[in-house]
PDB file of N, CA and C in Angstrom:
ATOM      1  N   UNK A   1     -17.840  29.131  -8.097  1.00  0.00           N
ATOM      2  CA  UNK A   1     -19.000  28.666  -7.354  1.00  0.00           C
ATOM      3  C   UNK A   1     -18.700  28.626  -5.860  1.00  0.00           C
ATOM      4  N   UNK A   2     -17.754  28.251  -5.582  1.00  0.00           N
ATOM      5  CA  UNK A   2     -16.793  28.437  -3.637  1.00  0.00           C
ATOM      6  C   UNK A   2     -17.329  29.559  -3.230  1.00  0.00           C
ATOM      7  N   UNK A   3     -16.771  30.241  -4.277  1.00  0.00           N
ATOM      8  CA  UNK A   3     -16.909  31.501  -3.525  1.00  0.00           C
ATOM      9  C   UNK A   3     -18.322  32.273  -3.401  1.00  0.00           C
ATOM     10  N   UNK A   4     -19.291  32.032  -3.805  1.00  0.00           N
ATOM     11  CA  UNK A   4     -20.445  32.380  -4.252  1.00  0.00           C
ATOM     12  C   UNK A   4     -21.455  31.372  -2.840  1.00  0.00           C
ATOM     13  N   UNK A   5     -20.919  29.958  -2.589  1.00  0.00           N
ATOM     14  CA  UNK A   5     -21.519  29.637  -1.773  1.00  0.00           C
ATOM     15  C   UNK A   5     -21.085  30.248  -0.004  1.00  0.00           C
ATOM     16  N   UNK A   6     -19.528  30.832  -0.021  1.00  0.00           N
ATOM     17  CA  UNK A   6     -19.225  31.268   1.040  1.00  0.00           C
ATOM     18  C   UNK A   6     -20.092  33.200   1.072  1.00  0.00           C
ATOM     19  N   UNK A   7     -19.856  33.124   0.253  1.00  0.00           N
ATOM     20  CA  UNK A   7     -20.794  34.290   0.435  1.00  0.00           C
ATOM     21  C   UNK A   7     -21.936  34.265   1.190  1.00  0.00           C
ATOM     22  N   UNK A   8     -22.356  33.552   0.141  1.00  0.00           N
ATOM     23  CA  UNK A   8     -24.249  33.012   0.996  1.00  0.00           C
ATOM     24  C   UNK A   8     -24.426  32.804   2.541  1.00  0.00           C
ATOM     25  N   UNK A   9     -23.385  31.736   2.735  1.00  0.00           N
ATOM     26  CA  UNK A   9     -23.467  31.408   4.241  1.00  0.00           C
ATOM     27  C   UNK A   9     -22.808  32.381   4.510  1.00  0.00           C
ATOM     28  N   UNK A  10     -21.776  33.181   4.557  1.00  0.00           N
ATOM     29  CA  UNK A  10     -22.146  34.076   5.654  1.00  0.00           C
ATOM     30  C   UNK A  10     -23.145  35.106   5.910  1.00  0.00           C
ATOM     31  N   UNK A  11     -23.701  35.710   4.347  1.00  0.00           N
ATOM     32  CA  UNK A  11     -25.278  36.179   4.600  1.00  0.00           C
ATOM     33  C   UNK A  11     -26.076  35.589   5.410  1.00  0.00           C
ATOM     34  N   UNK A  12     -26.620  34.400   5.112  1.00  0.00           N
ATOM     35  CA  UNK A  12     -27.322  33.490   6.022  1.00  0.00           C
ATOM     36  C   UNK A  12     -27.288  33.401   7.404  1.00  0.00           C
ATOM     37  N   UNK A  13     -25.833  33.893   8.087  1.00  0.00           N
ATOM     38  CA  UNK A  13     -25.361  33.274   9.170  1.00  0.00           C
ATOM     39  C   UNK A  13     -26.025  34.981   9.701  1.00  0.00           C
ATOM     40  N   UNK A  14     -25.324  35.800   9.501  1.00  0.00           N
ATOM     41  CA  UNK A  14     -25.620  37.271   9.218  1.00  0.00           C
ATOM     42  C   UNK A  14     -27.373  37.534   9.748  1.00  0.00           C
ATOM     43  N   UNK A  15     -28.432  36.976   8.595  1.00  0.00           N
ATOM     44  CA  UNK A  15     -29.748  36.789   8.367  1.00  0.00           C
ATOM     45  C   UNK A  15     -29.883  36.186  10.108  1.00  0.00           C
ATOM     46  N   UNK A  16     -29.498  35.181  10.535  1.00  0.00           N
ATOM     47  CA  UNK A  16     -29.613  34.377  11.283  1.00  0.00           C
ATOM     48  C   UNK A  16     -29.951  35.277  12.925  1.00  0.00           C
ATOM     49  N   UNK A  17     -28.405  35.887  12.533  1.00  0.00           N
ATOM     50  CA  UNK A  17     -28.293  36.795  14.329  1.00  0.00           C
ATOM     51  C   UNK A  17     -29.211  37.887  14.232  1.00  0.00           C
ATOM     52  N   UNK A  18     -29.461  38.450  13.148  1.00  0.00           N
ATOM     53  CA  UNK A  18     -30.381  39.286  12.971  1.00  0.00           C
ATOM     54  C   UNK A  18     -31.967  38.968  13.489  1.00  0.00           C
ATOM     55  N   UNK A  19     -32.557  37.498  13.341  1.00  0.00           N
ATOM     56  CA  UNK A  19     -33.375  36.886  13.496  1.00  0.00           C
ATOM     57  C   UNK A  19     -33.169  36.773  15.357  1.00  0.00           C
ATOM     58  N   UNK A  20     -32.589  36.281  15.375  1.00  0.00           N
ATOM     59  CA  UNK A  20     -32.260  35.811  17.039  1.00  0.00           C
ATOM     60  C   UNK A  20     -32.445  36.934  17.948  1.00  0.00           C
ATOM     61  N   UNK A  21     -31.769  38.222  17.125  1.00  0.00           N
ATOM     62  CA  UNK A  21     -31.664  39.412  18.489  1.00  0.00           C
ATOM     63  C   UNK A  21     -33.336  39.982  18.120  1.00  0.00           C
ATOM     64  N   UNK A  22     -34.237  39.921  17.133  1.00  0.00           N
ATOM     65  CA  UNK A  22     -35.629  40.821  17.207  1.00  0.00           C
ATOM     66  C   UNK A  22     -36.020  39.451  17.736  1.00  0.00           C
ATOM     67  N   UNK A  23     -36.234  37.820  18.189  1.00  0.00           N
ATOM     68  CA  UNK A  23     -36.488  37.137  18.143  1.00  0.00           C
ATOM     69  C   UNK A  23     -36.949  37.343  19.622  1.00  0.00           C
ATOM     70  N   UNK A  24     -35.791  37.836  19.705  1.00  0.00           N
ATOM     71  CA  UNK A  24     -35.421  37.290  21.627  1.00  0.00           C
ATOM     72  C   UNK A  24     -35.454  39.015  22.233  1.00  0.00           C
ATOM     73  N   UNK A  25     -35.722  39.906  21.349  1.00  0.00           N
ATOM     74  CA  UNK A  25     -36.224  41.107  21.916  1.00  0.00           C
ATOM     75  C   UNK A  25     -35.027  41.903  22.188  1.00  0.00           C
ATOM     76  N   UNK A  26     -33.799  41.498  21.955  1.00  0.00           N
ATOM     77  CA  UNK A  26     -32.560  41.761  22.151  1.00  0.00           C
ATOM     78  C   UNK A  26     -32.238  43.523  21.428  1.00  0.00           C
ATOM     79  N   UNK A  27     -32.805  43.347  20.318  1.00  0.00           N
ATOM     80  CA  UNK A  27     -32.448  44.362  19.090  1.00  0.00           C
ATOM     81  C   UNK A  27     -33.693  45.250  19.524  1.00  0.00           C
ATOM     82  N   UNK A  28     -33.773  46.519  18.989  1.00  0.00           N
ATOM     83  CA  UNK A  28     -34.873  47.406  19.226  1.00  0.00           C
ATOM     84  C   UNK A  28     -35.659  47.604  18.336  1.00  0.00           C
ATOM     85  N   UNK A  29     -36.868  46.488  18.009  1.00  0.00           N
ATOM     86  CA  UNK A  29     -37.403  46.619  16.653  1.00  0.00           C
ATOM     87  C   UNK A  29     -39.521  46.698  17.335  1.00  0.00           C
ATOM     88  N   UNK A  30     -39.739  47.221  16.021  1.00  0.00           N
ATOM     89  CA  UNK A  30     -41.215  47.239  16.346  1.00  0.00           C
ATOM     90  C   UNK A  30     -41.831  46.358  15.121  1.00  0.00           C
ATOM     91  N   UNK A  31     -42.565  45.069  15.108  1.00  0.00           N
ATOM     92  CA  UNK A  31     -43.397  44.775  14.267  1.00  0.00           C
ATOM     93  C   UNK A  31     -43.110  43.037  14.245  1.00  0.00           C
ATOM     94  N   UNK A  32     -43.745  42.457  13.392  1.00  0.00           N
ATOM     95  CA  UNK A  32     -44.341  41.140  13.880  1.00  0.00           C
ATOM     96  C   UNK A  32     -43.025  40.077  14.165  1.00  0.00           C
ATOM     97  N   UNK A  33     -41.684  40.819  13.841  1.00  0.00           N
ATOM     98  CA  UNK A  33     -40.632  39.759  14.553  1.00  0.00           C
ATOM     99  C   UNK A  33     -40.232  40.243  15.660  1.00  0.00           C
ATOM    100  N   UNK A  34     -40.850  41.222  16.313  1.00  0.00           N
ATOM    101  CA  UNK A  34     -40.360  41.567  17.650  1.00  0.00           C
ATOM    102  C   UNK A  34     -41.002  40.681  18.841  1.00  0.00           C
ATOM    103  N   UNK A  35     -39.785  40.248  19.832  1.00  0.00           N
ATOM    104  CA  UNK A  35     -40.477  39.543  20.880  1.00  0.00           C
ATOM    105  C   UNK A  35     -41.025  38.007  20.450  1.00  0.00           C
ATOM    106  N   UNK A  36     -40.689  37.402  19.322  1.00  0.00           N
ATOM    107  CA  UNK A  36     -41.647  36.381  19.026  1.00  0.00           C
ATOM    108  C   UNK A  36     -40.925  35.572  18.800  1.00  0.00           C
ATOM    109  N   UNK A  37     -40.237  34.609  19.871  1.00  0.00           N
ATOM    110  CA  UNK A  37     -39.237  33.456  20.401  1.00  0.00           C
ATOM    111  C   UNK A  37     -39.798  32.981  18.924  1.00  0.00           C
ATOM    112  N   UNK A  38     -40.316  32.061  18.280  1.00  0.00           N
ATOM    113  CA  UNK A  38     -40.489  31.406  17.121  1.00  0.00           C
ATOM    114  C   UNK A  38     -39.205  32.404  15.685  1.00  0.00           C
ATOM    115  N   UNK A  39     -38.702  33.616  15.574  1.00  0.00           N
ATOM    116  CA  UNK A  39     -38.340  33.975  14.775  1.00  0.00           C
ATOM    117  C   UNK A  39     -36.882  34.009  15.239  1.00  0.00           C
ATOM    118  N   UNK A  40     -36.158  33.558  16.661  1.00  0.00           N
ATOM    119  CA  UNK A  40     -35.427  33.277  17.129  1.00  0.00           C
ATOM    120  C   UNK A  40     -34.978  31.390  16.949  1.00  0.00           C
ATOM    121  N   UNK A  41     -35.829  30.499  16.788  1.00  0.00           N
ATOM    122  CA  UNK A  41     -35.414  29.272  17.048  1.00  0.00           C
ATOM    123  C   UNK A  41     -35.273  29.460  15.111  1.00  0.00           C
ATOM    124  N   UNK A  42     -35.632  30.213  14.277  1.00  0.00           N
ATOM    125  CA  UNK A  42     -35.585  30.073  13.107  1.00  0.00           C
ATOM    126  C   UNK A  42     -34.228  30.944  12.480  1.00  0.00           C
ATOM    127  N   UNK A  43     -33.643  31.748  13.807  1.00  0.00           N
ATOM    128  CA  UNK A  43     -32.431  32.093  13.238  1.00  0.00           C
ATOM    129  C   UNK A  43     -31.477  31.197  13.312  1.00  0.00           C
ATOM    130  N   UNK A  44     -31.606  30.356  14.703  1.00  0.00           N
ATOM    131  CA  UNK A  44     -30.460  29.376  14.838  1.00  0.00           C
ATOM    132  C   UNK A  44     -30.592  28.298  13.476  1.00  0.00           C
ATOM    133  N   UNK A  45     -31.932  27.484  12.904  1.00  0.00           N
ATOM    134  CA  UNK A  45     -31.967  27.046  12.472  1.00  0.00           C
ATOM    135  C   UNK A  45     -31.131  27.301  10.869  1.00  0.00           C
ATOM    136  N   UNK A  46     -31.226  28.585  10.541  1.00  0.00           N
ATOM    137  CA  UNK A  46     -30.331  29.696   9.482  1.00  0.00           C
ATOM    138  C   UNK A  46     -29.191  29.556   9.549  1.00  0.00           C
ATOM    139  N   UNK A  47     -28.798  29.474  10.804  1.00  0.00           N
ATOM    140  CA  UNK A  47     -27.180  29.547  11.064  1.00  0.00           C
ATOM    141  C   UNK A  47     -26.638  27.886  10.787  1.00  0.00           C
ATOM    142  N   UNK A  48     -27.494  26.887  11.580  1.00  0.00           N
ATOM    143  CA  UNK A  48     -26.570  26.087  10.996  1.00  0.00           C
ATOM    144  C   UNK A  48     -26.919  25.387   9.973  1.00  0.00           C
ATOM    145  N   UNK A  49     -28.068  25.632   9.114  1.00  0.00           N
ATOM    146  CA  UNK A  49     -27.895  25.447   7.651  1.00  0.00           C
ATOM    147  C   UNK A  49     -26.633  26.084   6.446  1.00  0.00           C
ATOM    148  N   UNK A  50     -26.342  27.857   7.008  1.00  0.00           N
ATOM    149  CA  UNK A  50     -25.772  28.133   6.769  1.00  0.00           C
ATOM    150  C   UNK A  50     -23.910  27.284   7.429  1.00  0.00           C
ATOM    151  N   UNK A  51     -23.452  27.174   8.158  1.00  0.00           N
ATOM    152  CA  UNK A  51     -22.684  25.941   8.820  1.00  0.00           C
ATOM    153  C   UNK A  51     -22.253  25.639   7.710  1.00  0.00           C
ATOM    154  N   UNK A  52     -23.411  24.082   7.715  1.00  0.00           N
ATOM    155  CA  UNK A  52     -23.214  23.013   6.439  1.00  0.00           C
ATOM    156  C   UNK A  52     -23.010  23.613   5.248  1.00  0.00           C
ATOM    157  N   UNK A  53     -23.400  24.451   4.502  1.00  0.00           N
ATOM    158  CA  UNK A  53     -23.064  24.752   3.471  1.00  0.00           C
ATOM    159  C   UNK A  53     -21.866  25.407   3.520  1.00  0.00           C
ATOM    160  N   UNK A  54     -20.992  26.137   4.330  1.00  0.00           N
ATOM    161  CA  UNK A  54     -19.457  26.743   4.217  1.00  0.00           C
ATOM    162  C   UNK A  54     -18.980  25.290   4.451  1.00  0.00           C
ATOM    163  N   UNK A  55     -19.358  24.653   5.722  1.00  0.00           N
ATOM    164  CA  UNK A  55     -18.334  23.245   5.622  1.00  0.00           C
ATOM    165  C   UNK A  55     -18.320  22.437   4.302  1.00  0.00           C
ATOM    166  N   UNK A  56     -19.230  22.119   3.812  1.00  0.00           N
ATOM    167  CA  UNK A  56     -19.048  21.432   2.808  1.00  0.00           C
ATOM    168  C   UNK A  56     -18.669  21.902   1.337  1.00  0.00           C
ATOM    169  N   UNK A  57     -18.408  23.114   1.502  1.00  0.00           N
ATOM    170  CA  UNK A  57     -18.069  24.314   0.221  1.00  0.00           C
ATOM    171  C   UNK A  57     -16.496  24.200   0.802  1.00  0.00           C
ATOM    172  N   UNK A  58     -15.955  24.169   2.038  1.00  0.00           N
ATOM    173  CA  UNK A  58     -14.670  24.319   2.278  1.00  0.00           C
ATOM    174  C   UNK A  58     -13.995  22.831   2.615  1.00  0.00           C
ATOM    175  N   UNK A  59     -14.440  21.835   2.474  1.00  0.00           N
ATOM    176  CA  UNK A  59     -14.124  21.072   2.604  1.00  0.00           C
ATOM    177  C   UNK A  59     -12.585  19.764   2.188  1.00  0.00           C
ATOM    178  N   UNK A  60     -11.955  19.343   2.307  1.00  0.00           N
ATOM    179  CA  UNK A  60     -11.070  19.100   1.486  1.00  0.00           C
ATOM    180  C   UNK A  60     -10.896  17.848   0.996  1.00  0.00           C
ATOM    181  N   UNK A  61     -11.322  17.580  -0.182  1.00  0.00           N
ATOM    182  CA  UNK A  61     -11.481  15.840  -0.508  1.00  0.00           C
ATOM    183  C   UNK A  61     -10.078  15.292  -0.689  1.00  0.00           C
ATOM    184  N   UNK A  62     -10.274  14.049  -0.511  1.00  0.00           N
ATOM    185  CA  UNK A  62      -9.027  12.823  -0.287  1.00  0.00           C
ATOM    186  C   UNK A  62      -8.537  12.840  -1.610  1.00  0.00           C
ATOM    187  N   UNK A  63      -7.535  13.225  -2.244  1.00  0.00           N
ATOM    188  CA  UNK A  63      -7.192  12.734  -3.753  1.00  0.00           C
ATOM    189  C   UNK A  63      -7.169  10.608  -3.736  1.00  0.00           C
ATOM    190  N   UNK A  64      -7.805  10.393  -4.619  1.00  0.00           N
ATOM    191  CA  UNK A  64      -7.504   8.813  -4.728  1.00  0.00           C
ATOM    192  C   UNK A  64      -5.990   8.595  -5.308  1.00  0.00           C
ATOM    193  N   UNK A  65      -5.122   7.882  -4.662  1.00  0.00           N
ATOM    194  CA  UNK A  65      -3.896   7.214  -5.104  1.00  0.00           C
ATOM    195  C   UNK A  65      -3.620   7.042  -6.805  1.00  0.00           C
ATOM    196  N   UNK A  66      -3.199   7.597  -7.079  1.00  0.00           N
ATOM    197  CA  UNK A  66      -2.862   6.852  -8.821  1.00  0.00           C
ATOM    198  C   UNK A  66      -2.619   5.773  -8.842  1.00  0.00           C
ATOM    199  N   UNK A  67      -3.119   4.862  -9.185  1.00  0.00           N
ATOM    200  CA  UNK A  67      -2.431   3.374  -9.964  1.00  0.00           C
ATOM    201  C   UNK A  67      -1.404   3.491 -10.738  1.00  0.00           C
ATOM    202  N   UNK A  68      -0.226   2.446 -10.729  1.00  0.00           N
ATOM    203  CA  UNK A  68       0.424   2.390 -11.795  1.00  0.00           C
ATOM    204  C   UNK A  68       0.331   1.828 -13.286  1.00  0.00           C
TER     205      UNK A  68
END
């Protein structure tokens, strides 16, 4: 499952810049995500959803102490 969620986010993250550069007119695209700042604030938003999900997929929990 790790690995399946690191996948994702980096698709996502991937999805994201893709969004940002037709967003922001950056990329050379023709059609309704070109130029249209709104498909840009929705890549960043991609990216750090994507973020949280690698951080918390890579994360490293505290083992609790054994009792004797």
């Amino acid at each position: 499952m790790k690995w399946f969620l690191n996948i994702l986010g980096a698709l996502m993250i991937l999805a994201g810049i893709v969004w940002i550069l037709q967003g922001t007119g950056m990329a050379f695209t023709v059609g309704m995500m070109a130029y249209d700042i709104r498909w840009a604030f929705a890549g960043v938003a991609l990216i750090l959803i994507a973020l949280v999900i690698i951080l918390f997929t890579n994360r490293q929990r505290k083992k609790s102490p054994r009792s004797p």
